[in-house]
C-alpha atoms as a PDB file:
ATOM      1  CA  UNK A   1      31.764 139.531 113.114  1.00  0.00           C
ATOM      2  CA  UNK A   2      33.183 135.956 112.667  1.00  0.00           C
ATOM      3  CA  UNK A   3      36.608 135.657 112.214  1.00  0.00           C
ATOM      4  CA  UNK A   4      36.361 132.614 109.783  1.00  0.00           C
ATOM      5  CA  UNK A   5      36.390 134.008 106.461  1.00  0.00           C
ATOM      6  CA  UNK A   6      33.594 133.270 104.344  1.00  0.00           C
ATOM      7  CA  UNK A   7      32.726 132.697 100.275  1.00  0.00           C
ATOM      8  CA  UNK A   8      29.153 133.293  98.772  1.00  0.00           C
ATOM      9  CA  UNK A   9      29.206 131.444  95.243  1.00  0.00           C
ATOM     10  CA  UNK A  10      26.460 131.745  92.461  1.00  0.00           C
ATOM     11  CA  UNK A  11      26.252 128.651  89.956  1.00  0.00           C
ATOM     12  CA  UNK A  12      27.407 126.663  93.103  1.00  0.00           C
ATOM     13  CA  UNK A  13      25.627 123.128  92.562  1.00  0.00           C
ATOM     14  CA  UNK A  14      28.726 121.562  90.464  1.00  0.00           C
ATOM     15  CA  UNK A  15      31.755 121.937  88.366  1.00  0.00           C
ATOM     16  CA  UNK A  16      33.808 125.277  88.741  1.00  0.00           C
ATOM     17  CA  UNK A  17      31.356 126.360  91.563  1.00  0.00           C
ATOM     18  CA  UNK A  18      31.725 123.452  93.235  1.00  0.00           C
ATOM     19  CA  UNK A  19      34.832 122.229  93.576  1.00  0.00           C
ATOM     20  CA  UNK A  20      36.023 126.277  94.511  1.00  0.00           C
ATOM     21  CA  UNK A  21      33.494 126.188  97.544  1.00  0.00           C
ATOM     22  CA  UNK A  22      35.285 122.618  97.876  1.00  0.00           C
ATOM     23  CA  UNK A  23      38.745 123.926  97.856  1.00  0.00           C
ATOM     24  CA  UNK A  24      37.823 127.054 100.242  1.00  0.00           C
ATOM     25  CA  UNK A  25      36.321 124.467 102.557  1.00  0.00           C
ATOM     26  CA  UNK A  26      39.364 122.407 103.007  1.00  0.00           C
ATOM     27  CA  UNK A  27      41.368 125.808 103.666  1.00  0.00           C
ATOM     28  CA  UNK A  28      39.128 126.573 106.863  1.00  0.00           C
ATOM     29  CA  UNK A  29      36.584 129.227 105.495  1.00  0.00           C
ATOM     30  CA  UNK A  30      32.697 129.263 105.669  1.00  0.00           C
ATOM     31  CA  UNK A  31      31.291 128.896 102.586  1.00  0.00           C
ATOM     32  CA  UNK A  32      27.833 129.373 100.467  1.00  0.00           C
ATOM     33  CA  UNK A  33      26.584 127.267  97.330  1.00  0.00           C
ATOM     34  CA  UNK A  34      23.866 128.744  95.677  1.00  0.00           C
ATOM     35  CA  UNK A  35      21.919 127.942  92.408  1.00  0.00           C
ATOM     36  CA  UNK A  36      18.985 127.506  90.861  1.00  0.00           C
ATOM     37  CA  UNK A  37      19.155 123.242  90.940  1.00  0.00           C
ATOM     38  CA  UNK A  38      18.705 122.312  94.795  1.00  0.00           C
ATOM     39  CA  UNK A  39      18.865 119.196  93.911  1.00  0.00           C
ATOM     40  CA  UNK A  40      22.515 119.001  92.811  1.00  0.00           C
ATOM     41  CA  UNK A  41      22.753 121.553  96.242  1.00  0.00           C
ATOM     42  CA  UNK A  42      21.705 118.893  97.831  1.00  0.00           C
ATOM     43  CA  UNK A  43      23.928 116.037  96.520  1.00  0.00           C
ATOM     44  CA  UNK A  44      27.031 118.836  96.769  1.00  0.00           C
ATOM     45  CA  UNK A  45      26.079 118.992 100.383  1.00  0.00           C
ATOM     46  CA  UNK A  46      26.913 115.280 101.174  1.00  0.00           C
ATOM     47  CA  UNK A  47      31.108 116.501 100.336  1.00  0.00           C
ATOM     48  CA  UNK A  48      31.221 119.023 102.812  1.00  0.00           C
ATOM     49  CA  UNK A  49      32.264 119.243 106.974  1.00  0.00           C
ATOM     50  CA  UNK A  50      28.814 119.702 108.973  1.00  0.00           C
ATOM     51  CA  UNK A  51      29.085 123.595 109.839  1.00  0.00           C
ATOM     52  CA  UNK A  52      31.208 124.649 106.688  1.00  0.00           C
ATOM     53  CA  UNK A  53      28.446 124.999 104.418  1.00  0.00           C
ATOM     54  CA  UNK A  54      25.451 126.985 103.660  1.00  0.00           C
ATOM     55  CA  UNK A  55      23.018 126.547 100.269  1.00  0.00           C
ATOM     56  CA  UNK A  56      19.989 128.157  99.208  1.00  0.00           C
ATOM     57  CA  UNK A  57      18.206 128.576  95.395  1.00  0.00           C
ATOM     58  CA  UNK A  58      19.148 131.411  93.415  1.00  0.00           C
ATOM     59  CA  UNK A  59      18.201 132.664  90.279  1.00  0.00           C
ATOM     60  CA  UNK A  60      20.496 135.173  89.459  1.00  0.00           C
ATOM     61  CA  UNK A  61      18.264 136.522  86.604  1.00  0.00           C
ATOM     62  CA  UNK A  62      16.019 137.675  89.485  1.00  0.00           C
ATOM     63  CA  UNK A  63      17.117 140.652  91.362  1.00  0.00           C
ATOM     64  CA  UNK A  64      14.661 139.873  94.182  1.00  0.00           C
ATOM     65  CA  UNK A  65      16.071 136.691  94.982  1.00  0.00           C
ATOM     66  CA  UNK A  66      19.865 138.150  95.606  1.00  0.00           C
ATOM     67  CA  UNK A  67      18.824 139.762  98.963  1.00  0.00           C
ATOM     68  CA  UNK A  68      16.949 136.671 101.274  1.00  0.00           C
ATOM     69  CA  UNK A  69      20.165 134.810  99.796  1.00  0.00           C
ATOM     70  CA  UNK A  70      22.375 137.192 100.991  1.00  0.00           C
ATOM     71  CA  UNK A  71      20.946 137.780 104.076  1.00  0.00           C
ATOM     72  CA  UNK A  72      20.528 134.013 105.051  1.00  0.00           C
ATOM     73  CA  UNK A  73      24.327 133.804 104.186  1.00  0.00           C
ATOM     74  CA  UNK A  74      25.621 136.614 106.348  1.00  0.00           C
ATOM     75  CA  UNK A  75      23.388 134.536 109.248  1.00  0.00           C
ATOM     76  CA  UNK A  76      25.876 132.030 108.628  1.00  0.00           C
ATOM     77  CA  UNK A  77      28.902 133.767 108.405  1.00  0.00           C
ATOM     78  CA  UNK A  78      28.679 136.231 111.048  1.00  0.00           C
ATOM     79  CA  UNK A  79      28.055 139.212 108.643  1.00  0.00           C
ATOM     80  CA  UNK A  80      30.754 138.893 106.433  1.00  0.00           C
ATOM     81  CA  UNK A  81      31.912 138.545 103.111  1.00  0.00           C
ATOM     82  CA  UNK A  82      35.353 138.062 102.101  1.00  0.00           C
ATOM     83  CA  UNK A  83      35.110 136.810  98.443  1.00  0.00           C
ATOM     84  CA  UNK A  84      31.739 137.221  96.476  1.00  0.00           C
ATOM     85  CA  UNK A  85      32.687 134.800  93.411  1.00  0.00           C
ATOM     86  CA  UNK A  86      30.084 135.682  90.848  1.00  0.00           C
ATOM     87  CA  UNK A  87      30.063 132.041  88.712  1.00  0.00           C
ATOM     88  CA  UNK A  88      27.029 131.129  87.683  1.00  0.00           C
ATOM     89  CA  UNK A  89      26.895 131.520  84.095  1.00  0.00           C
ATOM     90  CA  UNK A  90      25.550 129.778  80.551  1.00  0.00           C
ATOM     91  CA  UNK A  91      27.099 129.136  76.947  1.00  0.00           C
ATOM     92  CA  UNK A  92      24.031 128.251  74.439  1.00  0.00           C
ATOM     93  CA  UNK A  93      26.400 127.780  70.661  1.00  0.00           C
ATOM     94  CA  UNK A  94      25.181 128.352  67.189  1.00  0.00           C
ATOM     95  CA  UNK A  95      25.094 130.848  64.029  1.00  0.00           C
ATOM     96  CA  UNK A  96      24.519 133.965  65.432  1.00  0.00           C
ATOM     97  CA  UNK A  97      21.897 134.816  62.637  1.00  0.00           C
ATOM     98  CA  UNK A  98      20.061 131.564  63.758  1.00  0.00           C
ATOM     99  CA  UNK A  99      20.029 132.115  67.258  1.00  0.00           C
ATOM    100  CA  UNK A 100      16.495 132.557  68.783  1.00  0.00           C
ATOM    101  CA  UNK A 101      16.053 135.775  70.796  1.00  0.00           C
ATOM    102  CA  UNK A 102      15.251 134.195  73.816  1.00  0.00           C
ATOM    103  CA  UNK A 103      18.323 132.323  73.431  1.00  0.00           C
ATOM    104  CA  UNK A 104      20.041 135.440  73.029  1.00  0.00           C
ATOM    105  CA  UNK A 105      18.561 137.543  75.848  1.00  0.00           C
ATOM    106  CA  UNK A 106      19.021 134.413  78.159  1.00  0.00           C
ATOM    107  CA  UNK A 107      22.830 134.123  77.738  1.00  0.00           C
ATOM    108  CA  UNK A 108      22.799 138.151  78.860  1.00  0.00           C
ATOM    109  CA  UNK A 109      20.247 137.603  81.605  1.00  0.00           C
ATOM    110  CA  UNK A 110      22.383 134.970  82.867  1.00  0.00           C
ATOM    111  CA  UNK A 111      26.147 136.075  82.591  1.00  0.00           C
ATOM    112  CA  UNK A 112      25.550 139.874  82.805  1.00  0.00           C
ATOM    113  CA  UNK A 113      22.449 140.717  84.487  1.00  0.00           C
ATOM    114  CA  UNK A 114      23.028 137.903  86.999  1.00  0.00           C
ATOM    115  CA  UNK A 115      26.862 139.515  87.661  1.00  0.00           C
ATOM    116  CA  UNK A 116      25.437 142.807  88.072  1.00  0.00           C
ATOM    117  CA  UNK A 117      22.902 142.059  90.293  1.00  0.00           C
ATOM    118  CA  UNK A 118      24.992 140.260  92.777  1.00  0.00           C
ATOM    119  CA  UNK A 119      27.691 142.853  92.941  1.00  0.00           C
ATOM    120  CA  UNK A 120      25.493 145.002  93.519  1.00  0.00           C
ATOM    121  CA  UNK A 121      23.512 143.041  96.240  1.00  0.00           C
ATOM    122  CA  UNK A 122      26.567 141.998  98.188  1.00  0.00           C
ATOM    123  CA  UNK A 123      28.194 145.463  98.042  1.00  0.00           C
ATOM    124  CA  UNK A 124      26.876 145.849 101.898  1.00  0.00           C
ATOM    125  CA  UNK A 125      27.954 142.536 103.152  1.00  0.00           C
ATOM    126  CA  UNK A 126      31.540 143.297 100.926  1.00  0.00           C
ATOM    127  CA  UNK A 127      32.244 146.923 102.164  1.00  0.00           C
ATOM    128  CA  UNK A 128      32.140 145.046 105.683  1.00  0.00           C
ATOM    129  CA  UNK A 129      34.932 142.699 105.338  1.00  0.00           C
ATOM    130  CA  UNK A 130      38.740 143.564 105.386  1.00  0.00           C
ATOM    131  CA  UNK A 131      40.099 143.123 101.911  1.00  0.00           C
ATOM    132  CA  UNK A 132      37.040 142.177 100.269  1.00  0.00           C
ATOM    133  CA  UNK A 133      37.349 140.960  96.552  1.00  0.00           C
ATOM    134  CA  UNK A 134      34.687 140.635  94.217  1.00  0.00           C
ATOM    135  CA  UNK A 135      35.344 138.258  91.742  1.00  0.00           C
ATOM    136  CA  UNK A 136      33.993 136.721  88.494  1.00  0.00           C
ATOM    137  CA  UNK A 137      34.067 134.270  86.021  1.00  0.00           C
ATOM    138  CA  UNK A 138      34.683 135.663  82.359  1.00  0.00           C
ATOM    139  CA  UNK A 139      36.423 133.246  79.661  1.00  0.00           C
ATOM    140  CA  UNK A 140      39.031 132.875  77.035  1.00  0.00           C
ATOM    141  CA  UNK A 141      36.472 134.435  74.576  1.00  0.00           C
ATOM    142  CA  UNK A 142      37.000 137.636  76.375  1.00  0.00           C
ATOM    143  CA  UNK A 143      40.009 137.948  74.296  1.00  0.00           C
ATOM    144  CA  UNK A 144      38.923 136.786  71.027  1.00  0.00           C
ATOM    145  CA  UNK A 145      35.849 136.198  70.646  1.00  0.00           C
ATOM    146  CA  UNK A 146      34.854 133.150  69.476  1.00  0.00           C
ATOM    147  CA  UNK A 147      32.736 132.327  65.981  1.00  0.00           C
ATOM    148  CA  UNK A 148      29.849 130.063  67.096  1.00  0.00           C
ATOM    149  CA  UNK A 149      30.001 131.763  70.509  1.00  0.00           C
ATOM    150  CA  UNK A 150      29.240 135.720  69.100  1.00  0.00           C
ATOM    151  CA  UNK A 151      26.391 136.133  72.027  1.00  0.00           C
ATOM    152  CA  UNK A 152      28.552 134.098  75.005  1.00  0.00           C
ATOM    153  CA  UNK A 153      31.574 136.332  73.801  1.00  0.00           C
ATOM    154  CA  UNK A 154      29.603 139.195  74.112  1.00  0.00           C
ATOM    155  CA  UNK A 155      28.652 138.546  77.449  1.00  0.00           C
ATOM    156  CA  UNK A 156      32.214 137.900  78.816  1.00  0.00           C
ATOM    157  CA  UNK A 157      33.685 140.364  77.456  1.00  0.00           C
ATOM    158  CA  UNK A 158      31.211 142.625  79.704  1.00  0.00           C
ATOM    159  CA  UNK A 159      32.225 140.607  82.091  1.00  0.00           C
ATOM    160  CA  UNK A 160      35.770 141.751  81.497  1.00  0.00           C
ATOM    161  CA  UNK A 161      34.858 145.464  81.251  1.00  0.00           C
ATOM    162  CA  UNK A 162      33.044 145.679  84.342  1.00  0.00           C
ATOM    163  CA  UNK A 163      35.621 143.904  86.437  1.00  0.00           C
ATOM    164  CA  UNK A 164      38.171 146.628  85.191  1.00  0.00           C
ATOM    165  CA  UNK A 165      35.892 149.376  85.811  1.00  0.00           C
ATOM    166  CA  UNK A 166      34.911 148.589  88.911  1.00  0.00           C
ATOM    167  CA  UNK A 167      38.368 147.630  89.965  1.00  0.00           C
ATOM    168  CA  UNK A 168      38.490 151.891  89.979  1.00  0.00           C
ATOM    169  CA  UNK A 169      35.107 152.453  91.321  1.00  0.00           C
ATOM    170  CA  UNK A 170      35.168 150.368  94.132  1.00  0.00           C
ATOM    171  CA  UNK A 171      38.930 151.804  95.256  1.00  0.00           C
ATOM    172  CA  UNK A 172      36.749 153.739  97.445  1.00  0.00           C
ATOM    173  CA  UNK A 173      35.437 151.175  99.215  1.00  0.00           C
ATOM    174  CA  UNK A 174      38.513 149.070  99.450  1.00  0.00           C
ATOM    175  CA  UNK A 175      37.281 146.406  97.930  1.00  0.00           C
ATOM    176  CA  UNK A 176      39.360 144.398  95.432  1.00  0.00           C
ATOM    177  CA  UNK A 177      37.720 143.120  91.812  1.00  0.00           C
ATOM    178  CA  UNK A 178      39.091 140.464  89.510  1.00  0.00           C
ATOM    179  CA  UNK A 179      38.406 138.257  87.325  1.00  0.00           C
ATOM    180  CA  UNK A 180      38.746 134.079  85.890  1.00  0.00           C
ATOM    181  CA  UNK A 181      39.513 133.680  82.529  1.00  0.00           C
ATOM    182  CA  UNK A 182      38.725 130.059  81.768  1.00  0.00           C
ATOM    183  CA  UNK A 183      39.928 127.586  78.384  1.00  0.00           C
ATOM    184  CA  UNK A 184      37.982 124.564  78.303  1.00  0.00           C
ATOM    185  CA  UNK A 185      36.968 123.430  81.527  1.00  0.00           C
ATOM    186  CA  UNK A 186      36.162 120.127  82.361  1.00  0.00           C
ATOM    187  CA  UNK A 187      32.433 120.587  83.502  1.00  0.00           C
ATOM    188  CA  UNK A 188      29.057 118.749  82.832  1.00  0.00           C
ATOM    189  CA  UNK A 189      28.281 122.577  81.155  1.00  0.00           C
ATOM    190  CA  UNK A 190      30.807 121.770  79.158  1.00  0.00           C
ATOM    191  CA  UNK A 191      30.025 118.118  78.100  1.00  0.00           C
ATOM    192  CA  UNK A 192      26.334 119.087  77.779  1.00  0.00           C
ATOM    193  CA  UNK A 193      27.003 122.160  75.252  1.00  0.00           C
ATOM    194  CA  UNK A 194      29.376 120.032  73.491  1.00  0.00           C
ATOM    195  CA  UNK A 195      27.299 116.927  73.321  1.00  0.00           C
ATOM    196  CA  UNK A 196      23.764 119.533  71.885  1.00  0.00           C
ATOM    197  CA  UNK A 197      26.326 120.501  69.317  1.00  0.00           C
ATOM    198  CA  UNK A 198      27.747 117.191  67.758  1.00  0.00           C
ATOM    199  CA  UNK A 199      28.349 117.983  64.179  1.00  0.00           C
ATOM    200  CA  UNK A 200      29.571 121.772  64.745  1.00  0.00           C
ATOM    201  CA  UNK A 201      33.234 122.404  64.127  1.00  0.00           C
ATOM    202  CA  UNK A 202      33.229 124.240  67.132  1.00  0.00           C
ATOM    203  CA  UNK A 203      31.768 121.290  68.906  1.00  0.00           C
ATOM    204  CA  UNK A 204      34.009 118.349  67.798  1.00  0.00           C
ATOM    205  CA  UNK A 205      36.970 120.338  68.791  1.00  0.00           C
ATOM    206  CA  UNK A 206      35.637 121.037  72.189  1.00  0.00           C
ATOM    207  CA  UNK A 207      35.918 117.535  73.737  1.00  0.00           C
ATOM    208  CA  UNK A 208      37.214 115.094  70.641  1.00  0.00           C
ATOM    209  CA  UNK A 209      39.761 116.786  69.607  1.00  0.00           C
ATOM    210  CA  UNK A 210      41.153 119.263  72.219  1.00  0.00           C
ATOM    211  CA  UNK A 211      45.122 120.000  71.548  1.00  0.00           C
ATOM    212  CA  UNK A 212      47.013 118.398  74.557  1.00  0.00           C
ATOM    213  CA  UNK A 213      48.744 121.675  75.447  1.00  0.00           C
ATOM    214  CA  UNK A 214      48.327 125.459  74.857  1.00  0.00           C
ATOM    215  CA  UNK A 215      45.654 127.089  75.958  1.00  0.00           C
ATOM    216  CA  UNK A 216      43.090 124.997  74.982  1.00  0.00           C
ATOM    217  CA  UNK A 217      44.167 121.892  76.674  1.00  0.00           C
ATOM    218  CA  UNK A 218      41.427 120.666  78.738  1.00  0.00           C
ATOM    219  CA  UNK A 219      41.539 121.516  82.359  1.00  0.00           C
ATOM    220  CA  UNK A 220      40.340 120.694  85.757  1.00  0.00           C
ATOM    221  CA  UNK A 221      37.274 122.415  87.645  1.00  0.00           C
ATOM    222  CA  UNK A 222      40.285 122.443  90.624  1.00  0.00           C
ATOM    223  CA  UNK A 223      42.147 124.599  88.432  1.00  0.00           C
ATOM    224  CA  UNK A 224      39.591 127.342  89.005  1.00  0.00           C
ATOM    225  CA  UNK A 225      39.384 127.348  92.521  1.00  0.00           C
ATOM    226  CA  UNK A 226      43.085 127.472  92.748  1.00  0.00           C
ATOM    227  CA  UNK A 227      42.782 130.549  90.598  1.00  0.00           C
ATOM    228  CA  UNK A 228      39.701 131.987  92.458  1.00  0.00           C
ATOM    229  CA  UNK A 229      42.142 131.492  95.497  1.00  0.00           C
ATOM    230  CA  UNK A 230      45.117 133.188  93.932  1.00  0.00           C
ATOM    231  CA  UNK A 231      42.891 135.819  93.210  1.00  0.00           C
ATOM    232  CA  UNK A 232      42.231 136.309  96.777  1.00  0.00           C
ATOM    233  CA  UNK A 233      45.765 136.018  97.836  1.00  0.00           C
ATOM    234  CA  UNK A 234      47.080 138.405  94.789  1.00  0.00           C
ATOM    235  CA  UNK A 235      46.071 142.078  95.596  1.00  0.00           C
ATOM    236  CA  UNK A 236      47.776 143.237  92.329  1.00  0.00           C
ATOM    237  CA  UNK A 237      46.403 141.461  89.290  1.00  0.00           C
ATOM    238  CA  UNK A 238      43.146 141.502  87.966  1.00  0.00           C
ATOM    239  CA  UNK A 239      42.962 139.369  85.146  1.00  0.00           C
ATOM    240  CA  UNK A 240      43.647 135.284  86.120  1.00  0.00           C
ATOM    241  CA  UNK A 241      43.773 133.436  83.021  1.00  0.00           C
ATOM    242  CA  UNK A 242      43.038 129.073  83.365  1.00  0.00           C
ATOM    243  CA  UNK A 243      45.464 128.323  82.079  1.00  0.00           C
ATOM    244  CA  UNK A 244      47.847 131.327  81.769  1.00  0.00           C
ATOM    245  CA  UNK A 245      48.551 130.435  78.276  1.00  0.00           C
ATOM    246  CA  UNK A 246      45.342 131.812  77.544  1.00  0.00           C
ATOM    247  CA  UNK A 247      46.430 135.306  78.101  1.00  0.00           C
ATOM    248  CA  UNK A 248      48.864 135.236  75.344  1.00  0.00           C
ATOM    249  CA  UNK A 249      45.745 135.718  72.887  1.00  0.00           C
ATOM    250  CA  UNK A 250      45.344 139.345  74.790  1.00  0.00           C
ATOM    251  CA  UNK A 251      49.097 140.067  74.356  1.00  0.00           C
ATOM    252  CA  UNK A 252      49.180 138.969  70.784  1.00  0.00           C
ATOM    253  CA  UNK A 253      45.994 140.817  69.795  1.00  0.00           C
ATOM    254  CA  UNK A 254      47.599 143.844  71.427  1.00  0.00           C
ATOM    255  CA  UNK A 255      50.108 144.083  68.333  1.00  0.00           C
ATOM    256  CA  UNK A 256      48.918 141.974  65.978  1.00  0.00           C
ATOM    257  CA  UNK A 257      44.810 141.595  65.748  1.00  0.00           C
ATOM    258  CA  UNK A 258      44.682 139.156  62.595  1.00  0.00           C
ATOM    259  CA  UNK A 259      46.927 136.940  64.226  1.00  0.00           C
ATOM    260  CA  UNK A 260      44.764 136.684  67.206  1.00  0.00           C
ATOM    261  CA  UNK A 261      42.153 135.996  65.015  1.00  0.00           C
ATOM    262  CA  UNK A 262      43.818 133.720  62.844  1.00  0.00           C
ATOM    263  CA  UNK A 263      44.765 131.072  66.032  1.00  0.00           C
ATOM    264  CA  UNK A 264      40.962 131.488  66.977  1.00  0.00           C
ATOM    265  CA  UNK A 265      40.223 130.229  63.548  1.00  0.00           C
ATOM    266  CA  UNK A 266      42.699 127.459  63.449  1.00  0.00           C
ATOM    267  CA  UNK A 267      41.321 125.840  66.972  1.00  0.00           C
ATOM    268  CA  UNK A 268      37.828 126.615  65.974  1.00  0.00           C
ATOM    269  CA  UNK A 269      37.121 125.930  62.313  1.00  0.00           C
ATOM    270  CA  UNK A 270      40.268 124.447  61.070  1.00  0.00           C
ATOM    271  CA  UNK A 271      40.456 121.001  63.484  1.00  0.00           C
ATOM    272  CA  UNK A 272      40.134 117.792  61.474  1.00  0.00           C
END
């Protein structure tokens, strides 16, 4: 086995996927970008040391497709796999009563089914490695959920839920699970939702009218990979909220539920 350590990452063609392969490059480790656009592989290619850096097209909504990528990754990194950082992930808005179906079963495919099935396909390469940790990103809606985001809340608050459970099942493997909790991110995802939802309340407050602080203050893609890298580092915590003021919504919901969902109002409806 190799001794550099190595990171597989799903959704890794650009923004939080990105710059965390980025950010565990720098630090010395092997890493893999994987996504369904090789084209923006491509171009993410061009940032990184020849040698530090595999890539290959994933669609995480096909099981099939997990094991070739996993197997052309553990090529590279000498058959291990220290952090599995399931990130690939999509946030369609709208009414939830006017949300097509296919919209609807899309959003799961992608930030459920897709986190399932690589768990489960890099269990193998994971139970290999010395302090494994299986991580994923879930959001600030995983701890309100957000109006205009019922479906995308849905699916990261599974998100949440498996991370925990599996944090107990896997104890028998030793390896670790955790979880990102992001705010607003600054990512073309982000832009592009925002910018197919002009008009929305939701919307306008996402990029025009973000507060400067709290937990809604906009943030850096860096800012994940330094918490996908704390996550590594921190054998204790589960939960890594970006930034940590959004786990205050989990603490305040914990004794008072209609004031957690009175601040989710406020930032989502109630923005002039």
């Amino acid at each position: 086995m190799s001794t550099k350590k190595a990171i597989f990452i799903t959704g890794g063609g650009g923004g939080m996927g990105l710059e965390t392969g980025r950010y565990f490059a720098e630090r010395g480790w092997l890493v893999g970008l994987f996504d369904l656009d090789e084209k923006i592989l491509a171009e993410a290619a061009t940032s990184f040391v020849a040698g530090s850096l595999v890539t290959g097209k994933l669609d995480v909504t096909n099981e099939a497709e997990f094991a070739p990528a996993i197997e052309k990754f553990s090529a590279f990194s000498g058959g291990r796999m220290d952090v599995l950082f399931n990130n690939a992930g999509i946030a369609p808005g709208g009414w939830f009563d006017e949300m097509s179906s296919d919209t609807i079963r899309q959003i799961i495919e992608v930030n459920v089914m897709g986190v399932i099935y690589g768990t489960r396909a890099a269990l193998p390469l994971l139970k290999l490695t010395d302090n494994a940790l299986c991580v994923s990103t879930s959001s600030s809606v995983a701890t309100f959920g957000h109006g205009l985001r019922a479906v995308y809340s849905a699916s990261k608050f599974a998100v949440k839920g498996l991370t925990e459970a599996l944090s107990l099942e896997f104890e028998r493997f030793d390896i670790r699970t955790a979880d990102i909790l992001p705010g607003c991110i600054d990512t073309p995802m982000l832009r592009r939702e925002s910018a197919k939802g002009a008009g929305r309340p939701f919307e306008e407050a996402m990029l025009d009218n973000l507060p400067k602080e709290g937990p809604y203050r906009l943030m850096p893609a860096t800012a994940i990979a330094e918490a996908v890298w704390a996550a590594y580092e921190n054998s204790d915590q589960i939960h890594f909220y970006v930034p940590e003021e959004v786990g205050n919504t989990d603490r305040m919901k914990a004794v008072d539920i209609q004031a957690a969902r009175e601040e989710a109002r406020s930032f989502l409806f109630d923005r002039g």
